[in-house]
Protein backbone atom coordinates (compact mmCIF):
# COMPACT_ATOMS: atom_id res chain seq x y z
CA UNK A 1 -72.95 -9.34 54.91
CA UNK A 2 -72.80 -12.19 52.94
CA UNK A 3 -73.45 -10.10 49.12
CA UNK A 4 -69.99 -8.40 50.65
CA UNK A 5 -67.86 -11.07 51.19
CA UNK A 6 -69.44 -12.59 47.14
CA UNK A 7 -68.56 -8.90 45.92
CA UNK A 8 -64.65 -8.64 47.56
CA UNK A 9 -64.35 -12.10 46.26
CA UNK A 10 -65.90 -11.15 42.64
CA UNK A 11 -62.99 -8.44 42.67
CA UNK A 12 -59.96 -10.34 43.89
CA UNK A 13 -60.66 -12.91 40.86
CA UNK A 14 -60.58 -10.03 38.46
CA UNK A 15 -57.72 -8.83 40.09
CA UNK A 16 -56.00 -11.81 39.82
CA UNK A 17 -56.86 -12.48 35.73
CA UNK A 18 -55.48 -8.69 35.70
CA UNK A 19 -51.96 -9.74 37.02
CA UNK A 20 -51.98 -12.70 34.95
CA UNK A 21 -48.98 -12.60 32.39
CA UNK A 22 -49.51 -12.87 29.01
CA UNK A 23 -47.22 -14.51 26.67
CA UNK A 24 -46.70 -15.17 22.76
CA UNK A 25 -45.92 -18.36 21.50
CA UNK A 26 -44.08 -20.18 18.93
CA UNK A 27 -42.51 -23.01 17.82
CA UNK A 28 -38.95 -23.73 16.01
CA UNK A 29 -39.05 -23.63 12.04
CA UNK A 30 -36.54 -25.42 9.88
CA UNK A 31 -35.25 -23.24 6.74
CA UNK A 32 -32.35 -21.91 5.79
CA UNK A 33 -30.07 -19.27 7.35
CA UNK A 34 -27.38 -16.74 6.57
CA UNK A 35 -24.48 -15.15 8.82
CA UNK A 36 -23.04 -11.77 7.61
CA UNK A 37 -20.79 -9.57 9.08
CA UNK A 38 -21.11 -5.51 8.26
CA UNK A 39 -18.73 -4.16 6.66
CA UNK A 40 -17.86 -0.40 5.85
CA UNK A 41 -15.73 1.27 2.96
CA UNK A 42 -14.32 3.04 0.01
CA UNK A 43 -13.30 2.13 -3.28
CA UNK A 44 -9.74 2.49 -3.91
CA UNK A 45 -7.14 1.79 -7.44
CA UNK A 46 -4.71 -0.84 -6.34
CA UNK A 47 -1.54 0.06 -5.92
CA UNK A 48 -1.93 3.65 -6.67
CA UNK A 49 -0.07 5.96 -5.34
CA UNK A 50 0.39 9.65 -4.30
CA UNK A 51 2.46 12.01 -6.85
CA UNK A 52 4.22 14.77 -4.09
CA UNK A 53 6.47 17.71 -4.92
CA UNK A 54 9.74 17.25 -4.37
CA UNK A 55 10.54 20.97 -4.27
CA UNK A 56 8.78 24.32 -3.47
CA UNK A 57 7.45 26.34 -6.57
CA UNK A 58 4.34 27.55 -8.48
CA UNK A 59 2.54 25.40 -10.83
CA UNK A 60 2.95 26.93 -13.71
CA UNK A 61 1.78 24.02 -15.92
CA UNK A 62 -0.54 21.36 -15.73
CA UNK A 63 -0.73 18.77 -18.99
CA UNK A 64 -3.16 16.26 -17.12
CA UNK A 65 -6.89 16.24 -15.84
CA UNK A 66 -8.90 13.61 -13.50
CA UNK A 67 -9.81 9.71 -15.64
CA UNK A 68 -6.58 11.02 -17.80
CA UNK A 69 -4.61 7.79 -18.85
CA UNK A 70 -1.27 8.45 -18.66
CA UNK A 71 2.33 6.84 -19.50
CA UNK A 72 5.48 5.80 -17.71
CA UNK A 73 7.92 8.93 -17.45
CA UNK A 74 5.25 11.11 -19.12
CA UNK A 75 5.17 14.56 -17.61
CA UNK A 76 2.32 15.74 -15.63
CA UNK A 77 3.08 18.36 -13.78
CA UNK A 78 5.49 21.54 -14.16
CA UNK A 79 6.93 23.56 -11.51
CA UNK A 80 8.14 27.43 -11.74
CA UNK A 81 12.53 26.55 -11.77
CA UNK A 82 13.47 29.87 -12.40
CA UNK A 83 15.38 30.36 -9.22
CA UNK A 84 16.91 27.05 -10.12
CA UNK A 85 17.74 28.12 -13.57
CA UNK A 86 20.10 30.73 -11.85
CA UNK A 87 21.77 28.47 -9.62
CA UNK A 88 22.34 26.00 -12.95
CA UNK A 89 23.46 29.15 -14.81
CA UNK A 90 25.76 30.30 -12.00
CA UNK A 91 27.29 26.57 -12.15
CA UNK A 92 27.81 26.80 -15.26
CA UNK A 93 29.55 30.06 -15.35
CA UNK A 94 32.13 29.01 -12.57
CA UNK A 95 32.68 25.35 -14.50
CA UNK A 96 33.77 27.93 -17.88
CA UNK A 97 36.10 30.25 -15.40
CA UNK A 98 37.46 26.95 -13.76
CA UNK A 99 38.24 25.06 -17.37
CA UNK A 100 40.29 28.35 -18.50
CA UNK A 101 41.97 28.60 -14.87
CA UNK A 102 42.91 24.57 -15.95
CA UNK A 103 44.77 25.17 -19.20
CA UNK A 104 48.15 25.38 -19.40
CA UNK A 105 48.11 29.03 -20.93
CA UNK A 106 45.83 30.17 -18.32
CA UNK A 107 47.09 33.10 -16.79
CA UNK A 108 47.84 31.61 -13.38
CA UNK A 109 49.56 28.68 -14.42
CA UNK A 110 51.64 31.30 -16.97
CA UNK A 111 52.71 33.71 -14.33
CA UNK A 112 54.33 30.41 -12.44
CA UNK A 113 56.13 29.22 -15.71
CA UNK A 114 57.91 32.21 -15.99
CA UNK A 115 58.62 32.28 -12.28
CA UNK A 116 60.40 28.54 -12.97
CA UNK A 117 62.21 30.23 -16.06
CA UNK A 118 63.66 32.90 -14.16
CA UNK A 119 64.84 30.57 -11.26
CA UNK A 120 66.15 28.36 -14.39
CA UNK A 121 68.08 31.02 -15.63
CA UNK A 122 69.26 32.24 -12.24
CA UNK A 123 70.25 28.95 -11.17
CA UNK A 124 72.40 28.08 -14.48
CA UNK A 125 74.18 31.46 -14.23
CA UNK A 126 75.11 31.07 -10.14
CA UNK A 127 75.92 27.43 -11.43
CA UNK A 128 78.42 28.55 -13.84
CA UNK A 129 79.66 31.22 -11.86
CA UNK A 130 80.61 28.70 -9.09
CA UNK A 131 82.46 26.26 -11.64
CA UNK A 132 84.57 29.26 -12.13
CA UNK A 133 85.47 29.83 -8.33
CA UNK A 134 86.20 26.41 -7.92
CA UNK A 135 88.67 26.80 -10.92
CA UNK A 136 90.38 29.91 -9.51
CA UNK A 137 90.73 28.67 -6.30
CA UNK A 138 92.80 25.61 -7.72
CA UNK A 139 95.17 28.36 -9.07
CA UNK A 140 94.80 30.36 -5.64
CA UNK A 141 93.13 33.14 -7.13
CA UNK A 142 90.20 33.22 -5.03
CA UNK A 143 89.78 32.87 -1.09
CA UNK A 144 87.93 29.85 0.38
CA UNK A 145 85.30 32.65 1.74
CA UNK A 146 84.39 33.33 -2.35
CA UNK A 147 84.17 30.13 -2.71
CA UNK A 148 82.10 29.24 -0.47
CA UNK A 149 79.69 32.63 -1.26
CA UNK A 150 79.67 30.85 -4.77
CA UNK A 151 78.42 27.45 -3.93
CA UNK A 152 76.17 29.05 -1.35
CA UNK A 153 74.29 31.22 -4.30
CA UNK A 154 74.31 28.23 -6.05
CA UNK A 155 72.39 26.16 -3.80
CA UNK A 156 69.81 29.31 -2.94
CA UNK A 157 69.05 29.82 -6.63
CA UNK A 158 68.49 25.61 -7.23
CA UNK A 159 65.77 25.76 -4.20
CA UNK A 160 64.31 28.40 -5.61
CA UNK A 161 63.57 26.66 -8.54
CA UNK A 162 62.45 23.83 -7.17
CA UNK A 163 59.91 25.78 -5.35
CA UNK A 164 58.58 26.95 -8.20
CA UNK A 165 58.70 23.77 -9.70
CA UNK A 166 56.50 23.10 -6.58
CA UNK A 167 54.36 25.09 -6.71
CA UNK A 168 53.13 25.36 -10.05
CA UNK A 169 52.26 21.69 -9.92
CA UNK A 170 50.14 22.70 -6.43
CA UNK A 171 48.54 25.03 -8.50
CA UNK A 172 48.10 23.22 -11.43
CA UNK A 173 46.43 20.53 -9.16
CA UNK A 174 44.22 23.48 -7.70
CA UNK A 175 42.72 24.27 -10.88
CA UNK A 176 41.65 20.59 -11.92
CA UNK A 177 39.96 19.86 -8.79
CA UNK A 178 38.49 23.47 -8.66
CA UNK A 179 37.26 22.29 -12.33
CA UNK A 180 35.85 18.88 -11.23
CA UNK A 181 34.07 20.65 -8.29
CA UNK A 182 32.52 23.24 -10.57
CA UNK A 183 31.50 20.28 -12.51
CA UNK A 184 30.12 18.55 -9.94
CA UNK A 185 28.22 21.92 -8.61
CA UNK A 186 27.25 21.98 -12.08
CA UNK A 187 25.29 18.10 -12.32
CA UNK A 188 23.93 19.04 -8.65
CA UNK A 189 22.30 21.78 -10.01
CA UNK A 190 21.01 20.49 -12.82
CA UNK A 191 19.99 17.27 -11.34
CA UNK A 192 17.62 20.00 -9.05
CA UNK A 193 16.52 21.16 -11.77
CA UNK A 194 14.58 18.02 -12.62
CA UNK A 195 12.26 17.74 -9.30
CA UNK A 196 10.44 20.62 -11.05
CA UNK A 197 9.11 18.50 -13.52
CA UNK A 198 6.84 15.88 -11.96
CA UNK A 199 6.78 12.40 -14.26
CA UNK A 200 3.93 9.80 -14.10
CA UNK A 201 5.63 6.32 -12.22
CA UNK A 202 4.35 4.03 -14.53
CA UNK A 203 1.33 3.76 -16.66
CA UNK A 204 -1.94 4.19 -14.83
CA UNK A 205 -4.58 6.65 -14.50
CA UNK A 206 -5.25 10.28 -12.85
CA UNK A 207 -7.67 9.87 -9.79
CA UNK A 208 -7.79 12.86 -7.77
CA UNK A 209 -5.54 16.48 -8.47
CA UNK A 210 -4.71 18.06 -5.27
CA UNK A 211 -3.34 20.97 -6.64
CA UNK A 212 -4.12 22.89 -9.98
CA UNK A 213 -1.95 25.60 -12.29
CA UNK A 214 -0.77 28.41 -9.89
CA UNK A 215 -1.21 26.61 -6.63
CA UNK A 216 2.34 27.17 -4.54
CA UNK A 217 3.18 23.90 -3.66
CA UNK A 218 6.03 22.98 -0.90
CA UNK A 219 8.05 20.48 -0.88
CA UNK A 220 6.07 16.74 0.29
CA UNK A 221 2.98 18.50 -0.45
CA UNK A 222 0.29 15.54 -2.78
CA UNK A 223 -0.31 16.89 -5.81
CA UNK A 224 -2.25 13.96 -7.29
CA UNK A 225 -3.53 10.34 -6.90
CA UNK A 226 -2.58 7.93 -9.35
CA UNK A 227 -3.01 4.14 -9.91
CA UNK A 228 -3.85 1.09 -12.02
CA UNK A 229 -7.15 1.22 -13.62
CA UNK A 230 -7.67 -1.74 -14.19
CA UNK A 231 -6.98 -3.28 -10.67
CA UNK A 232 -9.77 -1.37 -8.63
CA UNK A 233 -10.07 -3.30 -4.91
CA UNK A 234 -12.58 -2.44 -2.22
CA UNK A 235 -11.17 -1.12 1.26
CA UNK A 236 -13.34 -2.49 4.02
CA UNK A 237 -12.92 -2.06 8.00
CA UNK A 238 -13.99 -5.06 10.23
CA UNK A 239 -14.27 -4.69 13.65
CA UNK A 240 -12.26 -7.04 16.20
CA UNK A 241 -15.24 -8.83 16.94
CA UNK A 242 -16.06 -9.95 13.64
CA UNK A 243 -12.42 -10.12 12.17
CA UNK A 244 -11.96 -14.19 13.09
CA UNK A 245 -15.24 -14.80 10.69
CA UNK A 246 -13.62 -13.22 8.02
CA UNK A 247 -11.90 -15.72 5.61
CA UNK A 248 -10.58 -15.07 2.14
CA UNK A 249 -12.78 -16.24 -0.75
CA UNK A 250 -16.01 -15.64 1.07
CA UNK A 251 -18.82 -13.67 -0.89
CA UNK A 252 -19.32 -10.29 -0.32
CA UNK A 253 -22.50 -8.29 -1.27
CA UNK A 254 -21.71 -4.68 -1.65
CA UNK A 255 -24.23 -1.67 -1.94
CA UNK A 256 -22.28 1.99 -3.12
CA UNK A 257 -23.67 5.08 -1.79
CA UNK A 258 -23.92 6.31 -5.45
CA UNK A 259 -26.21 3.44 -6.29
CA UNK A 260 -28.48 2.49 -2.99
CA UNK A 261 -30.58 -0.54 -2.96
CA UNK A 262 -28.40 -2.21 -5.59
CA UNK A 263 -26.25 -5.07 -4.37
CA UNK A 264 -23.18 -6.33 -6.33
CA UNK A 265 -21.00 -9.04 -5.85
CA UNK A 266 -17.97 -9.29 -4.72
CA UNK A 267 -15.03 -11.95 -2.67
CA UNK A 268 -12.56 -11.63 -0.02
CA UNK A 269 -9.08 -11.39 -1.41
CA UNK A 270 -6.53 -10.17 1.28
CA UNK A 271 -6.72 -9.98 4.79
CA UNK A 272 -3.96 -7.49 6.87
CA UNK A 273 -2.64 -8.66 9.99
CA UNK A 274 -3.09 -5.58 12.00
CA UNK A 275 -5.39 -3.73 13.95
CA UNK A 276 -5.80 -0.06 13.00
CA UNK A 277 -5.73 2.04 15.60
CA UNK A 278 -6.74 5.00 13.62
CA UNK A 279 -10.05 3.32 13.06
CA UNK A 280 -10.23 1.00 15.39
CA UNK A 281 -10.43 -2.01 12.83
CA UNK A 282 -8.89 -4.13 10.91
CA UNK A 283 -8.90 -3.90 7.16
CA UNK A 284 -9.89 -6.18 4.59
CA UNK A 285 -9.59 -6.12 0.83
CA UNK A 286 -12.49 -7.53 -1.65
CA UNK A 287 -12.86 -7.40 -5.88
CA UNK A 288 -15.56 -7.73 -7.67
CA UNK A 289 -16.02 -10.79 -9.00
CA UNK A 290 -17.36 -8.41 -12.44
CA UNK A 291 -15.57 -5.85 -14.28
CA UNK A 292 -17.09 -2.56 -13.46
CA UNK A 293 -16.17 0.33 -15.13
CA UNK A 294 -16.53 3.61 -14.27
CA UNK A 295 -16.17 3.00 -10.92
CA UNK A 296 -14.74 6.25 -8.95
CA UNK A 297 -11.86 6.05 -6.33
CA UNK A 298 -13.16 7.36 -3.08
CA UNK A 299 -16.85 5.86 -3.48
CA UNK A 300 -18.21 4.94 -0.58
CA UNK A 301 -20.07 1.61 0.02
CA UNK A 302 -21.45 -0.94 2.72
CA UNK A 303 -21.00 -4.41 2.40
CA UNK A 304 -22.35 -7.74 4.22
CA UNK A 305 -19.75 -10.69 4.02
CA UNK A 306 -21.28 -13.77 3.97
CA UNK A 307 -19.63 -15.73 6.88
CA UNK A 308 -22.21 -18.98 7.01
CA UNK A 309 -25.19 -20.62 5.89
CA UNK A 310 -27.41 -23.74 6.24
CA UNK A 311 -29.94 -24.73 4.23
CA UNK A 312 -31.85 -26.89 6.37
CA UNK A 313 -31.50 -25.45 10.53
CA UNK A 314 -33.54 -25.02 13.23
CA UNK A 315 -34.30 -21.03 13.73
CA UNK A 316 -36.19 -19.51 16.20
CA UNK A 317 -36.51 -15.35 16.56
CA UNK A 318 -34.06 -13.33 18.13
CA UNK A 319 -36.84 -12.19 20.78
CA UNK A 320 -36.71 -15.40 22.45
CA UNK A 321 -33.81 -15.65 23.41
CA UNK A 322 -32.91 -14.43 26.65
CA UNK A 323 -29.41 -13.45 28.54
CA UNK A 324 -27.30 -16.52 28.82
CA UNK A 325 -28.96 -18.51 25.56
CA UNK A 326 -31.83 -19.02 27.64
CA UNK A 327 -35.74 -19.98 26.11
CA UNK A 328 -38.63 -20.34 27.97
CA UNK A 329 -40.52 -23.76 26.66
CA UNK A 330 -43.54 -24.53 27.24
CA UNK A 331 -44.27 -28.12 28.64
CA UNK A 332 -47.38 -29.49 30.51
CA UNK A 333 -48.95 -26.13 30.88
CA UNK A 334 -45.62 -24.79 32.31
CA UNK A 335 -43.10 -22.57 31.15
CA UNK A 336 -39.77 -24.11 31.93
CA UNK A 337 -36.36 -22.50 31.05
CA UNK A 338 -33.76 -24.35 28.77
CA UNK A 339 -30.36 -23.42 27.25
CA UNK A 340 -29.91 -23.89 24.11
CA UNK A 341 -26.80 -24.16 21.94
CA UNK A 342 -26.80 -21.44 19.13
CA UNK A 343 -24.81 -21.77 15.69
CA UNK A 344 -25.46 -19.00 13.12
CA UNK A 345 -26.82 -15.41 14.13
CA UNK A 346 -28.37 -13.98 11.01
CA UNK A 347 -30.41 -10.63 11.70
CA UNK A 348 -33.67 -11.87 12.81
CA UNK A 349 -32.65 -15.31 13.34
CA UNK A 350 -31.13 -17.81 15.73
CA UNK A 351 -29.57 -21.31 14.44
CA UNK A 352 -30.39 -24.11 17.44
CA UNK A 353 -27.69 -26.61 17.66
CA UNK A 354 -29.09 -28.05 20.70
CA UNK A 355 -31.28 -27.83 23.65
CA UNK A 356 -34.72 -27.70 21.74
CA UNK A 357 -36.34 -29.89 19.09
CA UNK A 358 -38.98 -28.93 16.28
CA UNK A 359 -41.64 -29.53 18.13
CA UNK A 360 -40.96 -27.61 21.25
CA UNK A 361 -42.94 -24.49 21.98
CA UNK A 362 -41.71 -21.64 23.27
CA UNK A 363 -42.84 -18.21 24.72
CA UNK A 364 -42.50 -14.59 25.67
CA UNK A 365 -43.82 -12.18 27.72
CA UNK A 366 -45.65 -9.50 25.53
């Protein structure tokens, strides 16, 4: 009886040691400490811009290539106009018919002179003939009623002239605004004519061509990407909980995905205002604090801003801390919970601002 009651009690103490939990065990080390927030992006030319067709056509020429250099005004692209070349030569056509319609010889504006003359003529004769019934009816040779037929021919013929008078200024009137519109239609058309020839908008350099000779292009379609080579700025989306860390000047360390596991540096030079919803970010521009050339628009890259750092801080691992800032210390044999104040939050490492000193040890389960 009694070697079973020594044998249950042999197993409840191993069972006991079994259940025991284990923990590891450190202590706080003083050293120094980085913060960096992540940072995705691309590589972009500042201020470039997108060239876009301004009509529909073919390209039927194209005088650059991508890394050209080109100049203000130079020409770049050239559209098919042909259709437009008829419209200008159909202008132009109709301004030559208007300017001869505008002379004073042209045919219209004859036809109505000779009109006037004829009313002219008709007028002075019923003139005349009516100074000579008012002279025979002094003498009683004529009735009142001839007379009066006289004068009434008279004043007929004298309206008819001024009609024609009248009209041929209407007409000539006609013809010199029919002339200016033809010349207006004219400009219009040739003024069209232009958006088939797409110019450079400034000096800069060829990035990216969206279309190439004998693509149809509509009109708003990008044909290329241009910008200033020498101004190349890195794009970079932050996310909302790391955007109040961000600050301009701050170093940036940037890795592209054409050259992994080399790190360059960079700084913080403009920060927008607004969120993104597209991305759900904000977005942050950084240069390079060295010229790098041949550097490709479009790149992609990672980057870790440098938000903080200490050189001398108490750090202990991120796997002691619990939810709440909370580290077990031990103290007389006993593990007793504390919570501690943090400061920076580097990858594997937690700045202590309070709550624990250097000597402290703390612990956690395995």
């Amino acid at each position: 009886m009694n070697r079973k009651i020594s044998y249950l009690a042999v197993l409840m103490l191993i069972s006991v040691s079994a259940c025991k939990p284990k923990f590891d065990e450190t202590a706080p080390r003083t050293g120094p400490v980085t913060e960096a927030v992540f940072a995705s992006g691309t590589i972009e030319p500042k201020d470039a811009y997108t060239l876009m067709s301004l009509s529909d056509g073919f390209i039927v020429h194209s005088h650059v290539v991508e890394n050209d250099l080109v100049k203000d005004g130079q020409l770049l692209f050239q559209l098919d106009n042909r259709q437009q070349n008829t419209q200008v030569n159909i202008a132009r056509t109709n301004v030559e018919f208007a300017r001869i319609n505008a002379e004073g010889n042209s045919p219209a504006l004859l036809q109505i002179k000779a009109q006037i003359d004829a009313a002219k003529v008709k007028m002075k004769t019923d003139s005349m003939s009516l100074q000579r019934y008012e002279h025979l009816y002094t003498t009683n040779s004529v009735s009142k009623q001839d007379l009066d037929n006289a004068r009434l021919a008279y004043e007929s013929s004298k309206s008819a002239w001024k009609v024609q008078l009248a009209s041929y200024n209407a007409t000539a009137d006609k013809v010199r605004q029919d002339l200016a519109n033809t010349q207006s239609q004219l400009q219009n058309a040739q003024a069209g004519n232009q958006y088939y020839n797409l110019l450079a908008v400034g000096s800069g350099k060829v990035y990216q061509i969206f279309k190439k000779q004998g693509d149809l292009v509509r009109k708003g379609d990008q044909v290329a990407q241009l910008g200033n080579p020498d101004s190349i700025v890195i794009n970079l989306d932050i996310d909302e909980g790391s955007i109040s860390k961000v600050k301009l000047g701050q170093q940036a360390l940037v890795e592209l995905n054409t050259e992994k596991n080399k790190t360059y540096e960079a700084y913080i030079s403009k920060i927008y205002p607004h969120f993104n919803d597209a991305s759900q970010s904000y977005k942050v521009e950084a240069r390079f604090v060295k010229e790098m050339p041949g550097l490709i628009s479009g790149t992609q890259l990672q980057a870790n801003i440098i938000t903080d750092k200490k050189e001398n801080a108490i750090l202990i691992p991120h796997v002691y801390v619990m939810a709440g800032n909370k580290v077990l210390v031990k103290r007389d044999k006993k593990n007793d919970t504390v919570v501690i104040k943090t400061g920076i939050v580097s990858d594997e490492w937690i700045e202590v601002l309070s709550g624990l000193s250097a000597t402290d040890k703390i612990v956690k389960m395995k």
